[in-house]
PDB file of N, CA and C in Angstrom:
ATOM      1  N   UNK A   1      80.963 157.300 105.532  1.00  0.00           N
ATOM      2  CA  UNK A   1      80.349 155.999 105.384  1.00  0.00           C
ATOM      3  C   UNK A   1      79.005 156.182 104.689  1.00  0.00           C
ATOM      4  N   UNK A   2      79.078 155.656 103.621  1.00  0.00           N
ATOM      5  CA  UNK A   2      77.356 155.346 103.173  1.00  0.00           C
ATOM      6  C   UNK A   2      76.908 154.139 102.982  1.00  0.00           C
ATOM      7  N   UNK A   3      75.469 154.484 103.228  1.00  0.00           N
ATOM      8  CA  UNK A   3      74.579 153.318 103.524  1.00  0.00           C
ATOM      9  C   UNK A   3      73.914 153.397 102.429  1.00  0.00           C
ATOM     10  N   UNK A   4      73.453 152.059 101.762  1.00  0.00           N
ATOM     11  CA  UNK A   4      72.596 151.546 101.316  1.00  0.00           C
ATOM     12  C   UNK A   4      71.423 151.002 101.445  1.00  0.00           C
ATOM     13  N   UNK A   5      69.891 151.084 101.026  1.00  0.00           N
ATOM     14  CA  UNK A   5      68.937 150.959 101.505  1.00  0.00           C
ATOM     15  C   UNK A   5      68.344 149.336 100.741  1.00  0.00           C
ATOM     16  N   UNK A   6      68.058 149.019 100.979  1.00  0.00           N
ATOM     17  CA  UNK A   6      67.350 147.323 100.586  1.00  0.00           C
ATOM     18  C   UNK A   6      67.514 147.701  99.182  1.00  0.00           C
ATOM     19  N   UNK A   7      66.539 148.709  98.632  1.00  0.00           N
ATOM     20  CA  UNK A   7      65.808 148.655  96.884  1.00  0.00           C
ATOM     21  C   UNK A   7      67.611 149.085  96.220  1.00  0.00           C
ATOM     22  N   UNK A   8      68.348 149.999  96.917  1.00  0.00           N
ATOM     23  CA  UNK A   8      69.495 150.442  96.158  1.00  0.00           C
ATOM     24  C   UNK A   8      70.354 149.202  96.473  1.00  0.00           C
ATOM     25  N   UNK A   9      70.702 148.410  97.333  1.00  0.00           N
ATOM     26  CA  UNK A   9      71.217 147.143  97.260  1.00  0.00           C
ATOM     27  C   UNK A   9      70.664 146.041  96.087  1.00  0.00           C
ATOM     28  N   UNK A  10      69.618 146.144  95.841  1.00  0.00           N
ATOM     29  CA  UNK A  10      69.062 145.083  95.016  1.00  0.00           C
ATOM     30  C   UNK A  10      69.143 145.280  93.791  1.00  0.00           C
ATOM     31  N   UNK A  11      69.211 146.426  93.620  1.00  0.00           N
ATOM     32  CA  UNK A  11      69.976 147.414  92.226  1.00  0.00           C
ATOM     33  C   UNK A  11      71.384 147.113  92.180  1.00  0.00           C
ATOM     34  N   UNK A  12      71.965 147.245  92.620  1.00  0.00           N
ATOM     35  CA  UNK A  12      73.648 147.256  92.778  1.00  0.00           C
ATOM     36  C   UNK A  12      73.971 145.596  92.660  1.00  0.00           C
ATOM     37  N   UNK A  13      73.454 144.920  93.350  1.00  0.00           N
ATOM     38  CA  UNK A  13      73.946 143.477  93.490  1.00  0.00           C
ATOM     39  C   UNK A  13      73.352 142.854  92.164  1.00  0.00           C
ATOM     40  N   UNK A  14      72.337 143.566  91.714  1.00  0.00           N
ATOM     41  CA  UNK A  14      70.881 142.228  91.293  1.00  0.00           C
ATOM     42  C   UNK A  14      70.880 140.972  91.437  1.00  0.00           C
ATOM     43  N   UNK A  15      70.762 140.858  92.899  1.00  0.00           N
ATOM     44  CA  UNK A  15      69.850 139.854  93.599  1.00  0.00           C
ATOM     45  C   UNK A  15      69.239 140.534  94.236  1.00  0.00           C
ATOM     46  N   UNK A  16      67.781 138.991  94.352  1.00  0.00           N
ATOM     47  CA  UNK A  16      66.447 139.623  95.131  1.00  0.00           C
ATOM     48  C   UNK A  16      66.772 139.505  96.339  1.00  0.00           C
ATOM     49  N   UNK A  17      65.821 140.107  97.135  1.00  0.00           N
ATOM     50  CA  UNK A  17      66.044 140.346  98.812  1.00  0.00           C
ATOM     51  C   UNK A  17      65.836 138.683  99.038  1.00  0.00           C
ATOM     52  N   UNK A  18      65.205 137.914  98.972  1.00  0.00           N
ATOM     53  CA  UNK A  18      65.008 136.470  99.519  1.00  0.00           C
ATOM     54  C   UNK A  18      66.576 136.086  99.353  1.00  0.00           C
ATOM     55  N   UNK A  19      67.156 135.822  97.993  1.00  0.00           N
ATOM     56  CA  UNK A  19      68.484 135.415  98.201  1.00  0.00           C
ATOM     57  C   UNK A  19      69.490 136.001  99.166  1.00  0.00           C
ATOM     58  N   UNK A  20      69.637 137.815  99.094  1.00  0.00           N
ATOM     59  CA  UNK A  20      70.154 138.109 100.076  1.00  0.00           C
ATOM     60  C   UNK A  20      70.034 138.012 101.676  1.00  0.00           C
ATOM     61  N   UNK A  21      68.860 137.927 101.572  1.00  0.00           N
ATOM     62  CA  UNK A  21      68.453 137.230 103.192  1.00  0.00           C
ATOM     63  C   UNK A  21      68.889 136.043 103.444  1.00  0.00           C
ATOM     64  N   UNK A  22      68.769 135.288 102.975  1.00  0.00           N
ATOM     65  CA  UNK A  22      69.475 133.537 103.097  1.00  0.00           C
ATOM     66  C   UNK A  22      71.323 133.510 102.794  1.00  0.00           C
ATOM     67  N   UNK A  23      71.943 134.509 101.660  1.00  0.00           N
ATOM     68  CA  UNK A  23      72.651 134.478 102.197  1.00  0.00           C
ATOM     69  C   UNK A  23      73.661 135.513 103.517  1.00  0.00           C
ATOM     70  N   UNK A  24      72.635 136.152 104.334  1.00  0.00           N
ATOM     71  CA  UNK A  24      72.853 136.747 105.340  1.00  0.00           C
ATOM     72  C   UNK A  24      72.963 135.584 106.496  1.00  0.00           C
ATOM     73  N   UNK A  25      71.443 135.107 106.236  1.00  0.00           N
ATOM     74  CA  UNK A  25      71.399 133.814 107.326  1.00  0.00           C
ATOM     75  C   UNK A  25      72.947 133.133 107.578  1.00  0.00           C
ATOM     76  N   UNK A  26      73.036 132.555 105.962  1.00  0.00           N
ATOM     77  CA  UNK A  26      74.049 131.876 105.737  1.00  0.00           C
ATOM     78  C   UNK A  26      75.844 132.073 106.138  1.00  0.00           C
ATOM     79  N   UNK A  27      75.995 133.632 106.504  1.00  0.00           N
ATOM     80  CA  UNK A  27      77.150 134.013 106.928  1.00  0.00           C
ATOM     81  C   UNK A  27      78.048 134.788 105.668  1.00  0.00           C
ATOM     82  N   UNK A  28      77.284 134.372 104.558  1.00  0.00           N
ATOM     83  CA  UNK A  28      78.064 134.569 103.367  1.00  0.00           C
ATOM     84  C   UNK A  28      77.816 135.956 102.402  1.00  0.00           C
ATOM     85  N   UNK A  29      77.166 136.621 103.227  1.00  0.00           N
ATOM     86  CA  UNK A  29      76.721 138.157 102.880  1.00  0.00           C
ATOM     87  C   UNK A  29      76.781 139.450 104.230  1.00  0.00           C
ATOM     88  N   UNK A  30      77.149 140.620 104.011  1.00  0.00           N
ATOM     89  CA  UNK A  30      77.420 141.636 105.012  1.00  0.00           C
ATOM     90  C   UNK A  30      75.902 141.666 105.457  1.00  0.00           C
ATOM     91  N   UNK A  31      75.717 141.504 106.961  1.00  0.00           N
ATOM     92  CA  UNK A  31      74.393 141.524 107.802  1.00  0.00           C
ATOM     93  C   UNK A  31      73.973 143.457 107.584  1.00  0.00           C
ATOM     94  N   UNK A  32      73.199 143.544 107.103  1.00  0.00           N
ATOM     95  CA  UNK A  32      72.803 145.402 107.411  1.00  0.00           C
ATOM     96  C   UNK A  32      72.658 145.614 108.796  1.00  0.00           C
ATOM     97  N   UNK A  33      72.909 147.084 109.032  1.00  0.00           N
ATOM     98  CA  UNK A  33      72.970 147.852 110.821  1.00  0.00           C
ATOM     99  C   UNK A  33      71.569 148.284 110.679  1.00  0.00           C
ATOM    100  N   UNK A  34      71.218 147.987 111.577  1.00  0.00           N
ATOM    101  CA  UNK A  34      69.497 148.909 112.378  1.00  0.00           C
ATOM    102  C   UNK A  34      70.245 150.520 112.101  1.00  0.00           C
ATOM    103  N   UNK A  35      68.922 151.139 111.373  1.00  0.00           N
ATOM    104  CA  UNK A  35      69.005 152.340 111.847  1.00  0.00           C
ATOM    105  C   UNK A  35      67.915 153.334 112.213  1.00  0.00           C
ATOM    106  N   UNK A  36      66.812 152.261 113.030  1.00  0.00           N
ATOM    107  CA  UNK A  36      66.305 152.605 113.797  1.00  0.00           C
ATOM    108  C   UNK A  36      64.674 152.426 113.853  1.00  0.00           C
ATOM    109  N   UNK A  37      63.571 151.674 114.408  1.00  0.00           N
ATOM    110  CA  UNK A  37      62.654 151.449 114.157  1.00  0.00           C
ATOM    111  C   UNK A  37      62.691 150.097 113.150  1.00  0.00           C
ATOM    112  N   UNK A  38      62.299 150.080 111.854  1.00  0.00           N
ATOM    113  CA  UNK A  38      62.216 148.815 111.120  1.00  0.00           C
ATOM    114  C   UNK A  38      63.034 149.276 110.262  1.00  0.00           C
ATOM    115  N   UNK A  39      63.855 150.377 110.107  1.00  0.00           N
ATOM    116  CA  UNK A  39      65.073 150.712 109.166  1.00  0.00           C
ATOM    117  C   UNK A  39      66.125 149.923 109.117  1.00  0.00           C
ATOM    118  N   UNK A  40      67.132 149.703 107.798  1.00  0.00           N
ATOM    119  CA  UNK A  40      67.645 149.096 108.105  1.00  0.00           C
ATOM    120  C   UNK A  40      68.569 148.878 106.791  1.00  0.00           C
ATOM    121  N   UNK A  41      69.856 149.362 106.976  1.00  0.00           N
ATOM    122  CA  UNK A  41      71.226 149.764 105.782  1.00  0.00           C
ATOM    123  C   UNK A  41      72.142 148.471 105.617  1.00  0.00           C
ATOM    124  N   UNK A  42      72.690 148.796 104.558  1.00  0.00           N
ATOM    125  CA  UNK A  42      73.729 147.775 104.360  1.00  0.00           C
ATOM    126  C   UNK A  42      75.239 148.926 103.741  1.00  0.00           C
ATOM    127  N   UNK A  43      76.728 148.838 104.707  1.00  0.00           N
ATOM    128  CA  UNK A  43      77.555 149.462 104.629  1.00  0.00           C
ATOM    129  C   UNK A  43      77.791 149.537 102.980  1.00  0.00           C
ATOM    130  N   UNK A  44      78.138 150.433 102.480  1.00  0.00           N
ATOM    131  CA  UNK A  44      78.392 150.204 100.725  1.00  0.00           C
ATOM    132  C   UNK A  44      79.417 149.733 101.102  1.00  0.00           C
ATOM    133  N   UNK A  45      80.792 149.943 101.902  1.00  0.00           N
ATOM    134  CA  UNK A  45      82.164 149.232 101.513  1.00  0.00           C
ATOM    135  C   UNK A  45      81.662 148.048 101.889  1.00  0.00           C
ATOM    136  N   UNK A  46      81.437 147.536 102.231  1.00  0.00           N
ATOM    137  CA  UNK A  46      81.195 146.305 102.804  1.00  0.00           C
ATOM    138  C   UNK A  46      80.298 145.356 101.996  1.00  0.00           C
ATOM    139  N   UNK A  47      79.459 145.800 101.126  1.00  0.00           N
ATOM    140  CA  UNK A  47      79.370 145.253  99.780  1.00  0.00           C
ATOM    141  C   UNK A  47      79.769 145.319  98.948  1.00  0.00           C
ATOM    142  N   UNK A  48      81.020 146.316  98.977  1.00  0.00           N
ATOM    143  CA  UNK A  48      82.027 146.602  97.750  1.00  0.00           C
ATOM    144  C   UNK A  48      83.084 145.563  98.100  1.00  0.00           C
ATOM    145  N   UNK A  49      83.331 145.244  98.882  1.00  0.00           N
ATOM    146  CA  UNK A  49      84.275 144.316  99.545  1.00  0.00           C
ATOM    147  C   UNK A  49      83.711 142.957  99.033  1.00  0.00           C
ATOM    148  N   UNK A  50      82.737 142.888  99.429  1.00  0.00           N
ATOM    149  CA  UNK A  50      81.862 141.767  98.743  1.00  0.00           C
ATOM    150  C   UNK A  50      81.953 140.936  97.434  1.00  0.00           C
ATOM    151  N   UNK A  51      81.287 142.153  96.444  1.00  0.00           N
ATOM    152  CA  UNK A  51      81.268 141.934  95.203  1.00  0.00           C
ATOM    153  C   UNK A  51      83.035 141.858  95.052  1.00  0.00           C
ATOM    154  N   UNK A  52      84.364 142.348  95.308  1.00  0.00           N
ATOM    155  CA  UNK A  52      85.585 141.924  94.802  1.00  0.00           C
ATOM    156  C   UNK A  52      85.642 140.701  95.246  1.00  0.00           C
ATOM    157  N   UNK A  53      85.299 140.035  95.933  1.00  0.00           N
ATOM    158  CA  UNK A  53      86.412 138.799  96.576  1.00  0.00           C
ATOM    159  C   UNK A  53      85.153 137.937  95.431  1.00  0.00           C
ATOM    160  N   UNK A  54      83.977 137.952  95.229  1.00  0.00           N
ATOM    161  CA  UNK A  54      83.331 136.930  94.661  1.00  0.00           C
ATOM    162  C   UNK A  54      83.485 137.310  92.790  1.00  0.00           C
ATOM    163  N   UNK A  55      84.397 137.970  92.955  1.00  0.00           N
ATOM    164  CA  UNK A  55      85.077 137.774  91.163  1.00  0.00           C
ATOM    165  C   UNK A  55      86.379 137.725  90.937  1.00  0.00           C
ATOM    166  N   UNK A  56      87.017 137.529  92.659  1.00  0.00           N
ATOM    167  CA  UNK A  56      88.998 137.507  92.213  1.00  0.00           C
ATOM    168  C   UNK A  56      88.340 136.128  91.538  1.00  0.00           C
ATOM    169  N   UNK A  57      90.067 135.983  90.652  1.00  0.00           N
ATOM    170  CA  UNK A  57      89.700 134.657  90.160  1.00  0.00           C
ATOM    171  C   UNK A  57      89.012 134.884  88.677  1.00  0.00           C
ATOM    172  N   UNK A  58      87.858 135.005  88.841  1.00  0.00           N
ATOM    173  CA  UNK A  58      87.121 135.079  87.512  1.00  0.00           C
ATOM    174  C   UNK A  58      87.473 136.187  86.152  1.00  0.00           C
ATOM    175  N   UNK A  59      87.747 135.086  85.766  1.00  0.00           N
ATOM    176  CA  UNK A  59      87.904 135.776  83.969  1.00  0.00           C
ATOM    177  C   UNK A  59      86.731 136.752  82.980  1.00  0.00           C
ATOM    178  N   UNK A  60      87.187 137.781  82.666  1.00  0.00           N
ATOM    179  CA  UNK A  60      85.847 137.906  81.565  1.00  0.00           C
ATOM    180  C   UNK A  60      85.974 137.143  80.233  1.00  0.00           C
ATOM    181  N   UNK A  61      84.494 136.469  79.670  1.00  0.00           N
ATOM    182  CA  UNK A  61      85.062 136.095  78.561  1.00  0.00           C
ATOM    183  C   UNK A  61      85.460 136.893  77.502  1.00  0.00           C
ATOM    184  N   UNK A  62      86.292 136.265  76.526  1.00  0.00           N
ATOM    185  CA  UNK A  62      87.110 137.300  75.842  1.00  0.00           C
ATOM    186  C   UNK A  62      85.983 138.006  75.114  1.00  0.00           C
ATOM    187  N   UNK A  63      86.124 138.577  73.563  1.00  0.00           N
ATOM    188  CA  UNK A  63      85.361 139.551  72.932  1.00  0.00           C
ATOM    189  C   UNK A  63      85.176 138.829  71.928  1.00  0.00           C
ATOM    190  N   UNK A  64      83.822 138.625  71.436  1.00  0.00           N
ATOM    191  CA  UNK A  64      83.609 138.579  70.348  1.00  0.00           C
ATOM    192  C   UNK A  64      82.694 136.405  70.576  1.00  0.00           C
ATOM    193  N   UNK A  65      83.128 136.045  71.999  1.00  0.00           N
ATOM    194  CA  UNK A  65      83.092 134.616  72.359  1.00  0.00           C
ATOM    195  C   UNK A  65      81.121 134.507  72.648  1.00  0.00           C
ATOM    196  N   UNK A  66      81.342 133.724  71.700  1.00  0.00           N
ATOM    197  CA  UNK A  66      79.660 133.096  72.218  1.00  0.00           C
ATOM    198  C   UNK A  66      79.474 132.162  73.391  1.00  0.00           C
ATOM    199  N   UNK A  67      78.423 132.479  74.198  1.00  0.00           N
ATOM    200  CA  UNK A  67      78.517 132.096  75.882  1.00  0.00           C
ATOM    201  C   UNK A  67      77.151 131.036  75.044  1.00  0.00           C
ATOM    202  N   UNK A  68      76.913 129.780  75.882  1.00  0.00           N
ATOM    203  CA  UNK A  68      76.416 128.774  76.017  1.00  0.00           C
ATOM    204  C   UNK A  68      75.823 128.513  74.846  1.00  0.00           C
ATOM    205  N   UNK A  69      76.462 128.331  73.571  1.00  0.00           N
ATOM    206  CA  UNK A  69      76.319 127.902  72.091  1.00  0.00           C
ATOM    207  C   UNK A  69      77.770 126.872  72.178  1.00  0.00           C
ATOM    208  N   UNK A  70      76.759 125.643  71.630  1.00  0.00           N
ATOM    209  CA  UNK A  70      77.649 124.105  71.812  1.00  0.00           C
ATOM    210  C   UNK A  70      78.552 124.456  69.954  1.00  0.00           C
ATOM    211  N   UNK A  71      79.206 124.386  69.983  1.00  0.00           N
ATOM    212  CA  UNK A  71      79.735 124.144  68.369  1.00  0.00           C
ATOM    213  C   UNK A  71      79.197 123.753  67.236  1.00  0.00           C
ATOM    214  N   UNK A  72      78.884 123.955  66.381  1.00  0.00           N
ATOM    215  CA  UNK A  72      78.268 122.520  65.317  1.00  0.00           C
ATOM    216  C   UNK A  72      79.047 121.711  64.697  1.00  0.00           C
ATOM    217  N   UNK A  73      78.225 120.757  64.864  1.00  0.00           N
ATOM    218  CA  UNK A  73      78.679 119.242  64.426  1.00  0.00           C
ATOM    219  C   UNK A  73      78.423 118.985  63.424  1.00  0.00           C
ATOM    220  N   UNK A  74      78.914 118.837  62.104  1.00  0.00           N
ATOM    221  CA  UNK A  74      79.304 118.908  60.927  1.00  0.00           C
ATOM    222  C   UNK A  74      79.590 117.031  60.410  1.00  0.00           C
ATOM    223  N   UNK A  75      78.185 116.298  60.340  1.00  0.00           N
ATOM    224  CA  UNK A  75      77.933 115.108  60.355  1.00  0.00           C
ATOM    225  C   UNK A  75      79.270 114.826  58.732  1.00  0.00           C
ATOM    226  N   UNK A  76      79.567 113.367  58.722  1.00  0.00           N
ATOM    227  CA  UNK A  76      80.761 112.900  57.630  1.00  0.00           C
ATOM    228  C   UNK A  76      79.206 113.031  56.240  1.00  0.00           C
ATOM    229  N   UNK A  77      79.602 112.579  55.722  1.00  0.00           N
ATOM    230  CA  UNK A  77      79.161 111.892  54.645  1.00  0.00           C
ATOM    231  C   UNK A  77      78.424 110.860  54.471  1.00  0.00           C
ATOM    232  N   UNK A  78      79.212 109.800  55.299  1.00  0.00           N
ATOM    233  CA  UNK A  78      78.494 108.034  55.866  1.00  0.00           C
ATOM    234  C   UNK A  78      77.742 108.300  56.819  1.00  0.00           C
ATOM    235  N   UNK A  79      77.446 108.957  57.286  1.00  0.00           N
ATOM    236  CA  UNK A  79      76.992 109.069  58.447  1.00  0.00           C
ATOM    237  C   UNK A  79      75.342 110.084  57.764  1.00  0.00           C
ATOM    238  N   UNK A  80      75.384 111.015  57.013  1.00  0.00           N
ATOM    239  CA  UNK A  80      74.381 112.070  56.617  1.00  0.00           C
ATOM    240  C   UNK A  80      73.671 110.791  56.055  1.00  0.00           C
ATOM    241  N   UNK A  81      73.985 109.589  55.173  1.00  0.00           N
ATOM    242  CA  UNK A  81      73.810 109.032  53.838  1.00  0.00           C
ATOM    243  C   UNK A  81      72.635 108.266  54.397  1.00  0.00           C
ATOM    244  N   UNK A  82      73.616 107.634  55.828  1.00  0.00           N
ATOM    245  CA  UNK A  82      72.733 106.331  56.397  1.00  0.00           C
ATOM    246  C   UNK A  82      73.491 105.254  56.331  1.00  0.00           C
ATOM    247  N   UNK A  83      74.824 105.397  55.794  1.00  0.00           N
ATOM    248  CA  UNK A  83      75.484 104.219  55.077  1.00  0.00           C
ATOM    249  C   UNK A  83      76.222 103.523  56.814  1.00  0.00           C
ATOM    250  N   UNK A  84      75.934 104.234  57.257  1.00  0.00           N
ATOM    251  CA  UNK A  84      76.763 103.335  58.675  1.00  0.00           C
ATOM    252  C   UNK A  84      75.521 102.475  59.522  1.00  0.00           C
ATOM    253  N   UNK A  85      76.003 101.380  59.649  1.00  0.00           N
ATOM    254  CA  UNK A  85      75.124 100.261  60.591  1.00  0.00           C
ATOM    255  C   UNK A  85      75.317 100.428  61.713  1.00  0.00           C
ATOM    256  N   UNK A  86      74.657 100.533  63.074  1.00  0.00           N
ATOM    257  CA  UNK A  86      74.723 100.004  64.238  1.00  0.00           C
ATOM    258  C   UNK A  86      75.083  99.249  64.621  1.00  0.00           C
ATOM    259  N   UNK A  87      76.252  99.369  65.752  1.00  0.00           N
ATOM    260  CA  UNK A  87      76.671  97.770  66.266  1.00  0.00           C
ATOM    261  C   UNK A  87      76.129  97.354  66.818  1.00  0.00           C
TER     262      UNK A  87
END
């Protein structure tokens, strides 16, 4: 079994500790084990377990695909000129 320490979790996940704390609160993240004094691990399978179930499902986008670029809009003619009225 290996453990993970806060800074190597925050590396591995990249999320910050505030999010992972809230979602610990929240039920929706593996709680870390005391290991002793103010120490304090998080199981690696158990964030490996983690990270799979929150990408079944998810697609990569394909190759070569531009991520959050809208298309261009390629105005007519009547429309560049001015020649269209408002209704």
């Amino acid at each position: 079994m290996n453990a993970l320490s806060l800074k190597s979790l925050v590396s591995k996940i990249s999320l910050q500790k505030t999010k992972i704390y809230a979602m610990i609160a929240a039920g929706t993240f593996p709680a870390p084990i005391k290991l002793g004094g103010s120490r304090s691990a998080w199981i690696e399978s158990e964030v490996e377990d983690w990270l799979t179930s929150c990408t079944v499902g998810v697609q990569a986008p394909k190759t070569g695909a531009k991520r959050g670029r809208k298309p261009k809009v390629r105005l007519s003619e009547g429309v560049a000129s001015g020649s269209l009225v408002n209704a």
